[in-house]
C-alpha atoms as a PDB file:
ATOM      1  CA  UNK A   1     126.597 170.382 158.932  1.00  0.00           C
ATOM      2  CA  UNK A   2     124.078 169.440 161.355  1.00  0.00           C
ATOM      3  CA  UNK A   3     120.169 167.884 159.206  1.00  0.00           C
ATOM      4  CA  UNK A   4     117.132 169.681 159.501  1.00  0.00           C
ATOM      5  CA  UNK A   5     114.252 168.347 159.715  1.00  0.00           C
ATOM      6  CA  UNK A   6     110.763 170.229 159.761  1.00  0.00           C
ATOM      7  CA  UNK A   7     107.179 170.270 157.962  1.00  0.00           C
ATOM      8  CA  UNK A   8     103.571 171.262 158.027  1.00  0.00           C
ATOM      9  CA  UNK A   9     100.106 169.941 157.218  1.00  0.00           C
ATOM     10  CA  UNK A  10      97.764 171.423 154.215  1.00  0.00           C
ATOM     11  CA  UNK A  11      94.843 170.803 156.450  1.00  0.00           C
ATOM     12  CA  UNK A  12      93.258 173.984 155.102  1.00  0.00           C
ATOM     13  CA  UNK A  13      91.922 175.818 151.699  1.00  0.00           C
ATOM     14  CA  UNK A  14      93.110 178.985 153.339  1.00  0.00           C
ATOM     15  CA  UNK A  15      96.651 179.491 152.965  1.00  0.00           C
ATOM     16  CA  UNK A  16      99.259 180.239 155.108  1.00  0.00           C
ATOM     17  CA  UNK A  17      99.168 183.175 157.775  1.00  0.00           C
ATOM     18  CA  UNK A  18     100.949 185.672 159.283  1.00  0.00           C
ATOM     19  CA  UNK A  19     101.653 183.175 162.204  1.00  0.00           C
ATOM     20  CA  UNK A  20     102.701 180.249 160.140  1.00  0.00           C
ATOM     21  CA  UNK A  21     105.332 182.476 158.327  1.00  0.00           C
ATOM     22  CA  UNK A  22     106.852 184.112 161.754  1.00  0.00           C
ATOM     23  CA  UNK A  23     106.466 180.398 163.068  1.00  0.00           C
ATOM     24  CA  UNK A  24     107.682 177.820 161.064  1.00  0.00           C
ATOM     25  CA  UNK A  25     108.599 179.666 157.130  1.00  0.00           C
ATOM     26  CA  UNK A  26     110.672 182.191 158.185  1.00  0.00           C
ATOM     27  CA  UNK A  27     112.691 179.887 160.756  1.00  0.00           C
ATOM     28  CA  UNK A  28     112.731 177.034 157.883  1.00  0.00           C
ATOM     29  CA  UNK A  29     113.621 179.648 155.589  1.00  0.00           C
ATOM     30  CA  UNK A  30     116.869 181.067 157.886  1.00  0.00           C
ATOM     31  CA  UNK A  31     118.032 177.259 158.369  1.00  0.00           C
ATOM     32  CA  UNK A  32     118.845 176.677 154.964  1.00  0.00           C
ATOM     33  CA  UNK A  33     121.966 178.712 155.660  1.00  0.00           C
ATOM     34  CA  UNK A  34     123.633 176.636 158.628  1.00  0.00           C
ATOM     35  CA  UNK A  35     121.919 173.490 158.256  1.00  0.00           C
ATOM     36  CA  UNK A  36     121.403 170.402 155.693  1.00  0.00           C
ATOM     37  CA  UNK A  37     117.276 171.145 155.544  1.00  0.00           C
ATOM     38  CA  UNK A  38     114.547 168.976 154.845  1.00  0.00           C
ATOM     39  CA  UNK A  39     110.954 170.698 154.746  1.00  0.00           C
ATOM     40  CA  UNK A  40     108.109 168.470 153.498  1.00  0.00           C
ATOM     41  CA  UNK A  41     103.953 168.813 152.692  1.00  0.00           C
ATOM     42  CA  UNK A  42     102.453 166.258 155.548  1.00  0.00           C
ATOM     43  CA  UNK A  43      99.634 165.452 153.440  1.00  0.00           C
ATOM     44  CA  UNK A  44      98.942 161.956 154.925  1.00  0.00           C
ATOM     45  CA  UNK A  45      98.440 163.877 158.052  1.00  0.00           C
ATOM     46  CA  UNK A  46      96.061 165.764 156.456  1.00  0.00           C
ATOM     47  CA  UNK A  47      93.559 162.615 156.162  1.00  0.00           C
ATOM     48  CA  UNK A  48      92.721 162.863 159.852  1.00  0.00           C
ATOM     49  CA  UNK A  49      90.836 165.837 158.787  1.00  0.00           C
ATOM     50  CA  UNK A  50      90.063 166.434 155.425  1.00  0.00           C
ATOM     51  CA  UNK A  51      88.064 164.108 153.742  1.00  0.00           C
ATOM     52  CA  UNK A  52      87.781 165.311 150.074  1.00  0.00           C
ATOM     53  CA  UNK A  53      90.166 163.833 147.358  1.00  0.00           C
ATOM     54  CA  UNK A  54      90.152 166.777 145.266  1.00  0.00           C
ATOM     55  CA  UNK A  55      90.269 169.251 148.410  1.00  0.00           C
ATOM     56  CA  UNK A  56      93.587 166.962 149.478  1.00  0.00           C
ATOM     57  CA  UNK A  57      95.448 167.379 145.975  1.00  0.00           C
ATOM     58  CA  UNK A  58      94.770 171.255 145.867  1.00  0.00           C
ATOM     59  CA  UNK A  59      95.678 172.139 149.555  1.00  0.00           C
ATOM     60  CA  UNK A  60      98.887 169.564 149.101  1.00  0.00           C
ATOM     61  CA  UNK A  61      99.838 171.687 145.598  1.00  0.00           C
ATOM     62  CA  UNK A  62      98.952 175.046 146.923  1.00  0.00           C
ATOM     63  CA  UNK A  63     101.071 174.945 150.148  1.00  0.00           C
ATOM     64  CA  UNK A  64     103.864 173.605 148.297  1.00  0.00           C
ATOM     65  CA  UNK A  65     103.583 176.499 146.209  1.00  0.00           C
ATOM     66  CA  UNK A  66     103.441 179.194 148.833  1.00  0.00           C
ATOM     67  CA  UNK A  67     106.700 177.651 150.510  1.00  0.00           C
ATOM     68  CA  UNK A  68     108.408 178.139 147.959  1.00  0.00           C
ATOM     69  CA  UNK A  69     107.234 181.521 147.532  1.00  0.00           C
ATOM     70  CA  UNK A  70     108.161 182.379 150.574  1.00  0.00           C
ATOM     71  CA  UNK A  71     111.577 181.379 150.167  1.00  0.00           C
ATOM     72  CA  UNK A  72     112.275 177.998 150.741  1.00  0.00           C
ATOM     73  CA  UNK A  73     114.754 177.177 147.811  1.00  0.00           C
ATOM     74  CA  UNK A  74     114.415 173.435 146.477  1.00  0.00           C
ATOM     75  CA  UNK A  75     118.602 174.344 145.534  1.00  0.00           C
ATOM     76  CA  UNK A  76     119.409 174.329 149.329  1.00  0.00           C
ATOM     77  CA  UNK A  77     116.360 172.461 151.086  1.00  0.00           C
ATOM     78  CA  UNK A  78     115.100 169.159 149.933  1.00  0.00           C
ATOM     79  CA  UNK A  79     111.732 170.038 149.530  1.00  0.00           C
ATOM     80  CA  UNK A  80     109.050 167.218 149.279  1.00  0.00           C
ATOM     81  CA  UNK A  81     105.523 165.579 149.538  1.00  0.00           C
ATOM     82  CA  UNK A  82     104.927 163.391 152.612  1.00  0.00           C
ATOM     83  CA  UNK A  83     102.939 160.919 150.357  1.00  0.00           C
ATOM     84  CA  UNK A  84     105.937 160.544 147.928  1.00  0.00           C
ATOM     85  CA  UNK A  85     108.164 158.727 150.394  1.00  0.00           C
ATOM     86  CA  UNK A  86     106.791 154.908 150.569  1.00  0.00           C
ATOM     87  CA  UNK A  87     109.478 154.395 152.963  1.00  0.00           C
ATOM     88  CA  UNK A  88     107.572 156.672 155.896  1.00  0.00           C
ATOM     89  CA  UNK A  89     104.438 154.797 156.036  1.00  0.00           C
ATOM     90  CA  UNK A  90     106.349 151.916 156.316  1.00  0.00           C
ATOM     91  CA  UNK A  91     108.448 152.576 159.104  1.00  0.00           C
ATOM     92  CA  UNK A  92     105.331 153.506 160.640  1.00  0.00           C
ATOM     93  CA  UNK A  93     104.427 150.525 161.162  1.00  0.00           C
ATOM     94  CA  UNK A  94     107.230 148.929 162.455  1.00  0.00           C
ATOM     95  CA  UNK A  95     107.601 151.453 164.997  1.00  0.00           C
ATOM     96  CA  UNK A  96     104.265 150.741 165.921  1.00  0.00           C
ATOM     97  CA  UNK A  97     105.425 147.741 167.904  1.00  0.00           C
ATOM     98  CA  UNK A  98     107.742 150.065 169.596  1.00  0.00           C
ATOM     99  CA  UNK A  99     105.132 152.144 171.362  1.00  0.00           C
ATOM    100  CA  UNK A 100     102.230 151.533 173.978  1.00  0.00           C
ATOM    101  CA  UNK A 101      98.715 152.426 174.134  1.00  0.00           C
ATOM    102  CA  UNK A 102      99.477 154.066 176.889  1.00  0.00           C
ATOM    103  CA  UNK A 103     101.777 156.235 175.737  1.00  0.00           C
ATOM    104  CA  UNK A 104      99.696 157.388 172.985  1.00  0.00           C
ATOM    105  CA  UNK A 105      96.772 158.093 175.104  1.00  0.00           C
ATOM    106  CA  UNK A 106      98.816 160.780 177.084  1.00  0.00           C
ATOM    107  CA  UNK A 107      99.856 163.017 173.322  1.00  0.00           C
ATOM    108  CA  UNK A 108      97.535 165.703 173.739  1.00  0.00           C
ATOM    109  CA  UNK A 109      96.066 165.718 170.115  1.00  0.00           C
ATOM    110  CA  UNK A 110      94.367 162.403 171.249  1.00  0.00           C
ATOM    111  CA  UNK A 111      93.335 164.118 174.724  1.00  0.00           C
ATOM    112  CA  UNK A 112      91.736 167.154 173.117  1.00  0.00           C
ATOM    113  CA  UNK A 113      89.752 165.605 170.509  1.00  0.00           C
ATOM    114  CA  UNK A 114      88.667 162.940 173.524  1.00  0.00           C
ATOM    115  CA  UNK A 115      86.878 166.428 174.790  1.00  0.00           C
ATOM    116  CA  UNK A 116      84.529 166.612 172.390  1.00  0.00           C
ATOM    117  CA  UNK A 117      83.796 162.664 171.371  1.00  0.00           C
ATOM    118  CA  UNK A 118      81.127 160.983 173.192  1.00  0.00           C
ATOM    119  CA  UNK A 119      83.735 158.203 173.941  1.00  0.00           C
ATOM    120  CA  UNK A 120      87.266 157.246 172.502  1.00  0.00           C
ATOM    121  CA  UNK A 121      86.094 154.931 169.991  1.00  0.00           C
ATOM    122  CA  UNK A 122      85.043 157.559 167.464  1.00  0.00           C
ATOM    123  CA  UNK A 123      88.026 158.633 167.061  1.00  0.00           C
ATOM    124  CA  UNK A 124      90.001 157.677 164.124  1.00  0.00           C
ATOM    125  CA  UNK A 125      93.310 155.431 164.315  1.00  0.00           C
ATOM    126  CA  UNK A 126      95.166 157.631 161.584  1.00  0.00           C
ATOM    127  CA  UNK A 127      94.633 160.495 164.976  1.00  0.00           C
ATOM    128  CA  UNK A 128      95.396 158.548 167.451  1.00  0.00           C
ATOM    129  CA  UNK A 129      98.870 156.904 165.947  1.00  0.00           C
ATOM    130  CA  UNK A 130      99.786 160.473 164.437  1.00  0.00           C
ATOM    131  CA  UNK A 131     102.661 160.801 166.678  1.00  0.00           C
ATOM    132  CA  UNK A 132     103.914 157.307 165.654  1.00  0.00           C
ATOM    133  CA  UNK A 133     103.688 158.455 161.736  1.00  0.00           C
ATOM    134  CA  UNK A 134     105.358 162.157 162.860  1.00  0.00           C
ATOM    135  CA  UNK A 135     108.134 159.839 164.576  1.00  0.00           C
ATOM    136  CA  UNK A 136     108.371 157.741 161.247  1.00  0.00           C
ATOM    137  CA  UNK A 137     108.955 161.047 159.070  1.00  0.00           C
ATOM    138  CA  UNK A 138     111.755 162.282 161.585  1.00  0.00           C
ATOM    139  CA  UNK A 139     113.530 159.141 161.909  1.00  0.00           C
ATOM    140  CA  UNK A 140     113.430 158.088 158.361  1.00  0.00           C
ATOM    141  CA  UNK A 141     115.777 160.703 157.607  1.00  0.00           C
ATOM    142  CA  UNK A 142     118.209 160.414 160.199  1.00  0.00           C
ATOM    143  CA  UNK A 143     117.133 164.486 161.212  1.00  0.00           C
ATOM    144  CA  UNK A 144     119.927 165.996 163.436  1.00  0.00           C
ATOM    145  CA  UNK A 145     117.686 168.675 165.503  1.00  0.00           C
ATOM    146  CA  UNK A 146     113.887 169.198 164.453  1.00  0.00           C
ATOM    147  CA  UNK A 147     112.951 173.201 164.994  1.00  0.00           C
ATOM    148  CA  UNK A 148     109.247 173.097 166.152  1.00  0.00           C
ATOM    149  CA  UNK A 149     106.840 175.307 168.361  1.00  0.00           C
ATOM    150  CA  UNK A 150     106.387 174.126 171.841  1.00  0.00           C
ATOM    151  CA  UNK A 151     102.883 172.809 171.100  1.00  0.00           C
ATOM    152  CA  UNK A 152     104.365 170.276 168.976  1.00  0.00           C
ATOM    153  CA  UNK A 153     107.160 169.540 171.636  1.00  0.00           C
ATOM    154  CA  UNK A 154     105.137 166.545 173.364  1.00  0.00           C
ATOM    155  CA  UNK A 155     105.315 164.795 170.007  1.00  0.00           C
ATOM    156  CA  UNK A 156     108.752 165.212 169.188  1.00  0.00           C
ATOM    157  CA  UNK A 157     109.520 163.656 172.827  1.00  0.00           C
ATOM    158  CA  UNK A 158     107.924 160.707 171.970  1.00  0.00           C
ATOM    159  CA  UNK A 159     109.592 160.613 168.440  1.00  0.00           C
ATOM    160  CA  UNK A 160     112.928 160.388 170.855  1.00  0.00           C
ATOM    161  CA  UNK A 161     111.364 158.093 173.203  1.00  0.00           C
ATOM    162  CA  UNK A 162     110.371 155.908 170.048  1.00  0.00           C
ATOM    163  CA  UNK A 163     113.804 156.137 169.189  1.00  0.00           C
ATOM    164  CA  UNK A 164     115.099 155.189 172.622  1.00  0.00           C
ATOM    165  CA  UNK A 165     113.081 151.882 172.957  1.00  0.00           C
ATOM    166  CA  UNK A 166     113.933 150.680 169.655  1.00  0.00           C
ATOM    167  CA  UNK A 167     117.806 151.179 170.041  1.00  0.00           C
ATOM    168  CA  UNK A 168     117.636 149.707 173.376  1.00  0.00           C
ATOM    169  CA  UNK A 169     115.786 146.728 171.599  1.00  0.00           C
ATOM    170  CA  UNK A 170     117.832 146.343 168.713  1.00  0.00           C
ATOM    171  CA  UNK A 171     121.265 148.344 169.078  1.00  0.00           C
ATOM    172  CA  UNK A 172     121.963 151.808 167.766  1.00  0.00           C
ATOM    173  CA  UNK A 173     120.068 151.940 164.864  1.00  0.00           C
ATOM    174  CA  UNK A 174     118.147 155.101 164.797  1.00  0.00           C
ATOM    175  CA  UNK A 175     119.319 158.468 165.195  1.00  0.00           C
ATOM    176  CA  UNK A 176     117.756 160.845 168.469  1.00  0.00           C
ATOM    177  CA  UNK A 177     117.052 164.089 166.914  1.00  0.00           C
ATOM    178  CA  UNK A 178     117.561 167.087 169.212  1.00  0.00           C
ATOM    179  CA  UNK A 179     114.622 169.484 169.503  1.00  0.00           C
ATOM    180  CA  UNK A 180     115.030 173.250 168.865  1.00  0.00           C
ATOM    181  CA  UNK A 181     112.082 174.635 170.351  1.00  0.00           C
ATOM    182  CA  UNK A 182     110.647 177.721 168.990  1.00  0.00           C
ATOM    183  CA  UNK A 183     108.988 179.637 171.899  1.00  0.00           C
ATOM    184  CA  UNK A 184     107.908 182.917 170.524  1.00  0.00           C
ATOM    185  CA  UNK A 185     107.035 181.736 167.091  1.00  0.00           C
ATOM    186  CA  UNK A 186     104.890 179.546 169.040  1.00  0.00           C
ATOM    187  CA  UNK A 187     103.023 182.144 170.596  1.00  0.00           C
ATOM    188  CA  UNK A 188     101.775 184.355 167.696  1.00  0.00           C
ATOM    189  CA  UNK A 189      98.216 185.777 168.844  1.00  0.00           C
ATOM    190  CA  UNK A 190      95.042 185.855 166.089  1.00  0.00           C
ATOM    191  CA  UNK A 191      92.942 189.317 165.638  1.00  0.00           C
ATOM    192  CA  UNK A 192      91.030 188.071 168.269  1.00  0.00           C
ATOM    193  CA  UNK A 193      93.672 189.103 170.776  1.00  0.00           C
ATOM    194  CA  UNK A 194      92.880 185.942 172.967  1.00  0.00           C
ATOM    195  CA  UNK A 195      93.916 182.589 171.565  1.00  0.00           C
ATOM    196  CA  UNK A 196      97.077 181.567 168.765  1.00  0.00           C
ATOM    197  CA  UNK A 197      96.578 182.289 165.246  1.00  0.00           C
ATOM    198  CA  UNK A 198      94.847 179.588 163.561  1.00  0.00           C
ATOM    199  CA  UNK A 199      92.964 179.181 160.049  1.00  0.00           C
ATOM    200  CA  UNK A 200      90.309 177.279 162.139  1.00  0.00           C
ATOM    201  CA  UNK A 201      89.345 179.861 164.623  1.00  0.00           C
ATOM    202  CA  UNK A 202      88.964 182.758 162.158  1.00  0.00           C
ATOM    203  CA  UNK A 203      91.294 184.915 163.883  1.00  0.00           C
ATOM    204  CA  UNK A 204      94.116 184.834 161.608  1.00  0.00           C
ATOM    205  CA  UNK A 205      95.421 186.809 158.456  1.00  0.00           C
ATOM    206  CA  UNK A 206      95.911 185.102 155.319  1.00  0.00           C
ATOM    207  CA  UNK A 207      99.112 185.811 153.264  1.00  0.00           C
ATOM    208  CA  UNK A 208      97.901 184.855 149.604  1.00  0.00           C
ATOM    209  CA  UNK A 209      94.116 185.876 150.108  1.00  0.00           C
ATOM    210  CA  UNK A 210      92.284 189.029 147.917  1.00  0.00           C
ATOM    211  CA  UNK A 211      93.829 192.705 149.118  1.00  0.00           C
ATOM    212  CA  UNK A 212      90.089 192.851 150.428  1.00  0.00           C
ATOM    213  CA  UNK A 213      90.276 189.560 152.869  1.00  0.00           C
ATOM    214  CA  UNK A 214      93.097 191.251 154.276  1.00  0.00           C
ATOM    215  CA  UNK A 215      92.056 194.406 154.541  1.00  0.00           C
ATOM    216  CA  UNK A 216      88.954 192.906 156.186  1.00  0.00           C
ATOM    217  CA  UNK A 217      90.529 190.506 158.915  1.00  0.00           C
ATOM    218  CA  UNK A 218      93.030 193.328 159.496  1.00  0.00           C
ATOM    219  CA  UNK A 219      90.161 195.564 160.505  1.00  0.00           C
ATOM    220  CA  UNK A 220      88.594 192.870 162.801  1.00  0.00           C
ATOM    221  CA  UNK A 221      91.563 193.013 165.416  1.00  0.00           C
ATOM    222  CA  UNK A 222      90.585 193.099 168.661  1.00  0.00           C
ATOM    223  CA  UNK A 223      91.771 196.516 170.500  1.00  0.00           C
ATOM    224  CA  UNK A 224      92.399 197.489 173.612  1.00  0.00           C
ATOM    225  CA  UNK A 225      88.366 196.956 174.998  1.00  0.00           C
ATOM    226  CA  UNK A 226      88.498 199.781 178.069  1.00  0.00           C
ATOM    227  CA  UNK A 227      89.011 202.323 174.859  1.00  0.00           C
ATOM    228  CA  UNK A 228      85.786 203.406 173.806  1.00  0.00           C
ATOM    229  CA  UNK A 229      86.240 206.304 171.669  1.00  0.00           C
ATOM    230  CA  UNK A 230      89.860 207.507 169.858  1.00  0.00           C
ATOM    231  CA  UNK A 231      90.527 209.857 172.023  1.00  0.00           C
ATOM    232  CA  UNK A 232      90.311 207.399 175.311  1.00  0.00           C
ATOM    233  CA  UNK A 233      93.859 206.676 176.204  1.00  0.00           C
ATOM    234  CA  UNK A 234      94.749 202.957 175.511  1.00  0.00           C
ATOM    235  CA  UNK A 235      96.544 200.279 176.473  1.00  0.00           C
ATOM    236  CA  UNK A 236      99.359 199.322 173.703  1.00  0.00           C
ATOM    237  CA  UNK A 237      99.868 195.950 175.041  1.00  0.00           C
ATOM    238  CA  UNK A 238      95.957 194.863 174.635  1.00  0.00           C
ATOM    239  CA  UNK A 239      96.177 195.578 170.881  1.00  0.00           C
ATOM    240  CA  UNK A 240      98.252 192.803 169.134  1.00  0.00           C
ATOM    241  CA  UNK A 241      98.023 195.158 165.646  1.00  0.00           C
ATOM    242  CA  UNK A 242     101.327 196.588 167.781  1.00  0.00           C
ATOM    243  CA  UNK A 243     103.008 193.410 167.770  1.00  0.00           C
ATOM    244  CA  UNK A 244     102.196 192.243 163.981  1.00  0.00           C
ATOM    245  CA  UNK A 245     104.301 195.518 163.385  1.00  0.00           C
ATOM    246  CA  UNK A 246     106.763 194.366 165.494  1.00  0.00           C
ATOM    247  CA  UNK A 247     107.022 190.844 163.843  1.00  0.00           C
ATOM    248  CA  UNK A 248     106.869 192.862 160.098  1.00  0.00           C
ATOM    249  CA  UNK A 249     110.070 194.945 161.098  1.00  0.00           C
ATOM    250  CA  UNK A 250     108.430 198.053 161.479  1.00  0.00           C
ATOM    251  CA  UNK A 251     110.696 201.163 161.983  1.00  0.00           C
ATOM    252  CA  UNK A 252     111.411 200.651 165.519  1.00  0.00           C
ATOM    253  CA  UNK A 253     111.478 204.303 166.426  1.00  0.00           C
ATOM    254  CA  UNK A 254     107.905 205.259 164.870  1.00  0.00           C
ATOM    255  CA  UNK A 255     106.762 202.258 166.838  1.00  0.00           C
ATOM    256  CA  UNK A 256     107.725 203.624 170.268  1.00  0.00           C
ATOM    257  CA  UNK A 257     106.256 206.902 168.864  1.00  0.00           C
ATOM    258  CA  UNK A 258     102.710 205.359 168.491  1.00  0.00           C
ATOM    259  CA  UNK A 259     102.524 203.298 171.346  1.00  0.00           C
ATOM    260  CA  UNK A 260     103.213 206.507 173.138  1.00  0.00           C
ATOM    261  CA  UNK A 261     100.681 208.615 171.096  1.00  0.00           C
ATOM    262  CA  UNK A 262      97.888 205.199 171.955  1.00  0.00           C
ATOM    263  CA  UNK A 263      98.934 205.419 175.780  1.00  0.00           C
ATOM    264  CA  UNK A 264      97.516 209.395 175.382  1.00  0.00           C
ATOM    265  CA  UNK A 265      94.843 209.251 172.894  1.00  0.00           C
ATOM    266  CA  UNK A 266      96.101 211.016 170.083  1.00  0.00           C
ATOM    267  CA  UNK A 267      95.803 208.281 167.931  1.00  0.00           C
ATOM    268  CA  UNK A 268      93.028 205.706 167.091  1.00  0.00           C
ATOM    269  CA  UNK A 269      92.492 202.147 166.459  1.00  0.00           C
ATOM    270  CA  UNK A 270      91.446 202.687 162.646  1.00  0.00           C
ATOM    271  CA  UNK A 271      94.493 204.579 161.991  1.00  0.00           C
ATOM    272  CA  UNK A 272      96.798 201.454 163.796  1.00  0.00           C
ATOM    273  CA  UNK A 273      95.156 199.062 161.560  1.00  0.00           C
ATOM    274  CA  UNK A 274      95.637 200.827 158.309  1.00  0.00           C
ATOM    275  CA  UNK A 275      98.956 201.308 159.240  1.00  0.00           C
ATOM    276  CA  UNK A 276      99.230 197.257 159.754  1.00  0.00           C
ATOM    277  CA  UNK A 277      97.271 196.879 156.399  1.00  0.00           C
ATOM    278  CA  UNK A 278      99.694 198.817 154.669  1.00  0.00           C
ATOM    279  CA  UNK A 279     102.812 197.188 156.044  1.00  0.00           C
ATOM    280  CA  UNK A 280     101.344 194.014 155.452  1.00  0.00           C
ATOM    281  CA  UNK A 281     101.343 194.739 151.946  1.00  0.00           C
ATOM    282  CA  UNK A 282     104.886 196.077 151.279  1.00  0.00           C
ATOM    283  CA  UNK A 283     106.072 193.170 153.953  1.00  0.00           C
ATOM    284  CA  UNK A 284     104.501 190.323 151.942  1.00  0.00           C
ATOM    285  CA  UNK A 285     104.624 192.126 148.241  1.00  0.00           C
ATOM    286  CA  UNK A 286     107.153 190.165 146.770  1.00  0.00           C
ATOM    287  CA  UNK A 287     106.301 186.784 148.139  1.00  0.00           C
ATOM    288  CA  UNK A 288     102.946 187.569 147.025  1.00  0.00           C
ATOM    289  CA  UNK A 289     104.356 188.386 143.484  1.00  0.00           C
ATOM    290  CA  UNK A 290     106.592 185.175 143.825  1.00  0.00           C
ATOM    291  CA  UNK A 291     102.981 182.825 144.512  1.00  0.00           C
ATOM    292  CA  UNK A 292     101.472 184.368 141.481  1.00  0.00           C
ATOM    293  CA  UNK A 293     104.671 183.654 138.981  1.00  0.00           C
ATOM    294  CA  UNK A 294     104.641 180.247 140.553  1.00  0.00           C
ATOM    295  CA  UNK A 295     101.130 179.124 140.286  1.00  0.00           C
ATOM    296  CA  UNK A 296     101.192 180.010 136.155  1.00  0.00           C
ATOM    297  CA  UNK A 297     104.076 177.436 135.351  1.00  0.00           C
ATOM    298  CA  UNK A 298     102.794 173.836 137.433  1.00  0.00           C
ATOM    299  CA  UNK A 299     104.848 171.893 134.968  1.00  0.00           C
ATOM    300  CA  UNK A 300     108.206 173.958 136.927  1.00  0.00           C
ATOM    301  CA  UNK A 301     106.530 172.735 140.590  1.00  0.00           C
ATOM    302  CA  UNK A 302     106.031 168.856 139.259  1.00  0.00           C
ATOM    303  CA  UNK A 303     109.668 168.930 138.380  1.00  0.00           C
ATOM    304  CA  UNK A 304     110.658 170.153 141.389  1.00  0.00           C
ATOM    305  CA  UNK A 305     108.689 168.016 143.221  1.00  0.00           C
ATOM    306  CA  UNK A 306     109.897 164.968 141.426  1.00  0.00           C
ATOM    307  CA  UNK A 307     113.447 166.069 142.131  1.00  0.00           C
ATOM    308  CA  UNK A 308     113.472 166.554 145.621  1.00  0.00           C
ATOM    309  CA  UNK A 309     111.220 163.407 146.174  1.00  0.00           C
ATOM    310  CA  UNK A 310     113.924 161.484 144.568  1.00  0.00           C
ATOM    311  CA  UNK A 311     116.497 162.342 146.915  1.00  0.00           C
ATOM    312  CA  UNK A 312     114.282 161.692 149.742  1.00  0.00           C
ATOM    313  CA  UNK A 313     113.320 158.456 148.556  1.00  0.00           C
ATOM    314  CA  UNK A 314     116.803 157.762 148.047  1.00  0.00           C
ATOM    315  CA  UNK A 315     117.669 158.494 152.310  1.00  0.00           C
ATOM    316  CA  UNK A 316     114.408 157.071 153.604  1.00  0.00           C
ATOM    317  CA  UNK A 317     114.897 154.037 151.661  1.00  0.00           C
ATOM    318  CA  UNK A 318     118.537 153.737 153.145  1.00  0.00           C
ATOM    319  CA  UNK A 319     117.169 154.355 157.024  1.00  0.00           C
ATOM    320  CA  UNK A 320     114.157 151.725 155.897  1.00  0.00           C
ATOM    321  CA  UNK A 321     116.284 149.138 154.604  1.00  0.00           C
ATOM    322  CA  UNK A 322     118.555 149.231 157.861  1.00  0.00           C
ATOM    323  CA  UNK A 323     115.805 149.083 159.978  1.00  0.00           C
ATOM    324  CA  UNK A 324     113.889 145.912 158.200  1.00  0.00           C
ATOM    325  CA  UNK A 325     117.497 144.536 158.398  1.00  0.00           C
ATOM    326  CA  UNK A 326     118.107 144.908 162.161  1.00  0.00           C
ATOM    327  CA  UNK A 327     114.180 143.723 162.598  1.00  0.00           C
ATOM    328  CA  UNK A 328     114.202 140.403 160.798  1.00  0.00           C
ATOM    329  CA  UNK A 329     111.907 141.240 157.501  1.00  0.00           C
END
């Protein structure tokens, strides 16, 4: 059975989305029946942006939480915090004597935060050698294929090309995860109808917020912009409330039904959106049931937590100890 190796960063307060479910839970969540999986909190990554101790811890415990509310299952994936393994930050910094400058300077998280510095010394080393720590987490655990969206693809090339150098230097040492790109996960679009869902642009739809936050964002999507009034025929493929149904399973018969009823104007945007609000809420019901039963026993969370980071340490440590080995230290 082929490893599985995948995680996410609890950057912000806001929860997860409806794009980070259709793009990395739900994929995470299917691959825990045809692959060893790994799934882990990237909470040092988090540093690069957050800058509050207690606003770390929370966003760390909370997105553990809502994983495994959504269904990843700590009995089939091993489940843990980024910060638990000492062995990653370690191997970090071996590899970074397997990397150049150079190569960094081309990721394209270091080439869009260049846009808006004054110069590239304000920005931070932890950002700039993020791909080298990414690479660390991968490698330390010997991942066989790493499923990830294609705007994280640049950084799981390097991870190989990492990889590469130092088995060229040293002898086969570390193992070249495949990548298993992703594409349409990738391309979830926010409410704004332009750009990808994202917590920092406003344009997405929380999973765990209020029944009124939802209801509210929901409302906000963008529509098809040449329809003025209901009646004005529309075009079904410049309203992304039509694809959120799509994603959400939505019968695919009554689907074809309203896109055909929007194409002639015999149904309006209001009613589309209450019909997304609606499915939204059966759709996500039980995981949303799931988040509150997990949040009221934390004691159940530290243990499994503890357990999973165990059996991490236990393969990082192995993949560590090999590679100080083949280095000289």
């Amino acid at each position: 059975m082929k490893r599985s190796f995948s995680g996410t960063t609890p950057s912000s307060s806001k929860g997860l989305h409806l794009g980070n479910y259709f793009g990395a839970v739900k994929p995470n969540v299917e691959f825990q029946k045809t692959a060893e999986s790994f799934y882990f909190i990237a909470n040092i990554h988090a540093l690069n942006t957050v800058f509050d101790k207690n606003v770390v811890e929370q966003n760390t415990f909370e997105t553990y939480v809502q994983f495994l509310a959504c269904g990843i299952n700590p009995k089939k994936t091993t489940f843990f915090v980024q910060s638990d393994i000492h062995a990653i930050p370690y191997l970090q910094t071996i590899l970074n004597n397997v990397v150049t400058v150079a190569e960094l300077k081309r990721m394209h998280a270091y080439k869009d935060k260049l846009k808006n510095a004054k110069s590239h010394d304000q920005i931070s080393m932890g950002l700039f050698s993020y791909p080298v720590l990414m690479s660390a987490d991968i490698l330390a655990f010997d991942a066989d294929i790493v499923p990830v969206g294609e705007d994280q693809t640049q950084h799981v090339e390097i991870c190989r090309e990492i990889a590469h150098t130092f088995n060229k230097r040293y002898g086969n040492i570390l193992k070249i995860p495949e990548l298993f790109v992703q594409k349409e996960a990738a391309r979830i679009i926010g409410i704004d109808g332009q750009r990808k869902m994202s917590k920092s642009l406003g344009n997405d739809i929380p999973i765990f917020a209020a029944e009124k936050v939802v209801k509210k964002q929901i409302m906000a999507i963008t529509t098809d912009p040449n329809r003025i009034h209901p009646t004005d025929p529309g075009d079904p493929r410049k309203n992304v409330a039509f694809s959120y149904l799509q994603l959400m399973d939505f019968d695919s018969a009554q689907l074809s039904e309203m896109k055909a009823r929007y194409k002639k104007g015999t149904i309006g945007d209001v009613e589309v959106k209450t019909i997304v609000f609606e499915t939204f809420m059966r759709y996500f019901a039980s995981i949303r049931k799931n988040y509150v039963a997990l949040m009221k026993d934390k004691k159940h969370i530290i243990d499994i937590r503890k357990t999973c980071a165990e059996k991490a340490n236990a393969i990082a440590s192995t993949t560590l100890q090999r590679v100080k080995k083949t280095v000289g230290i």
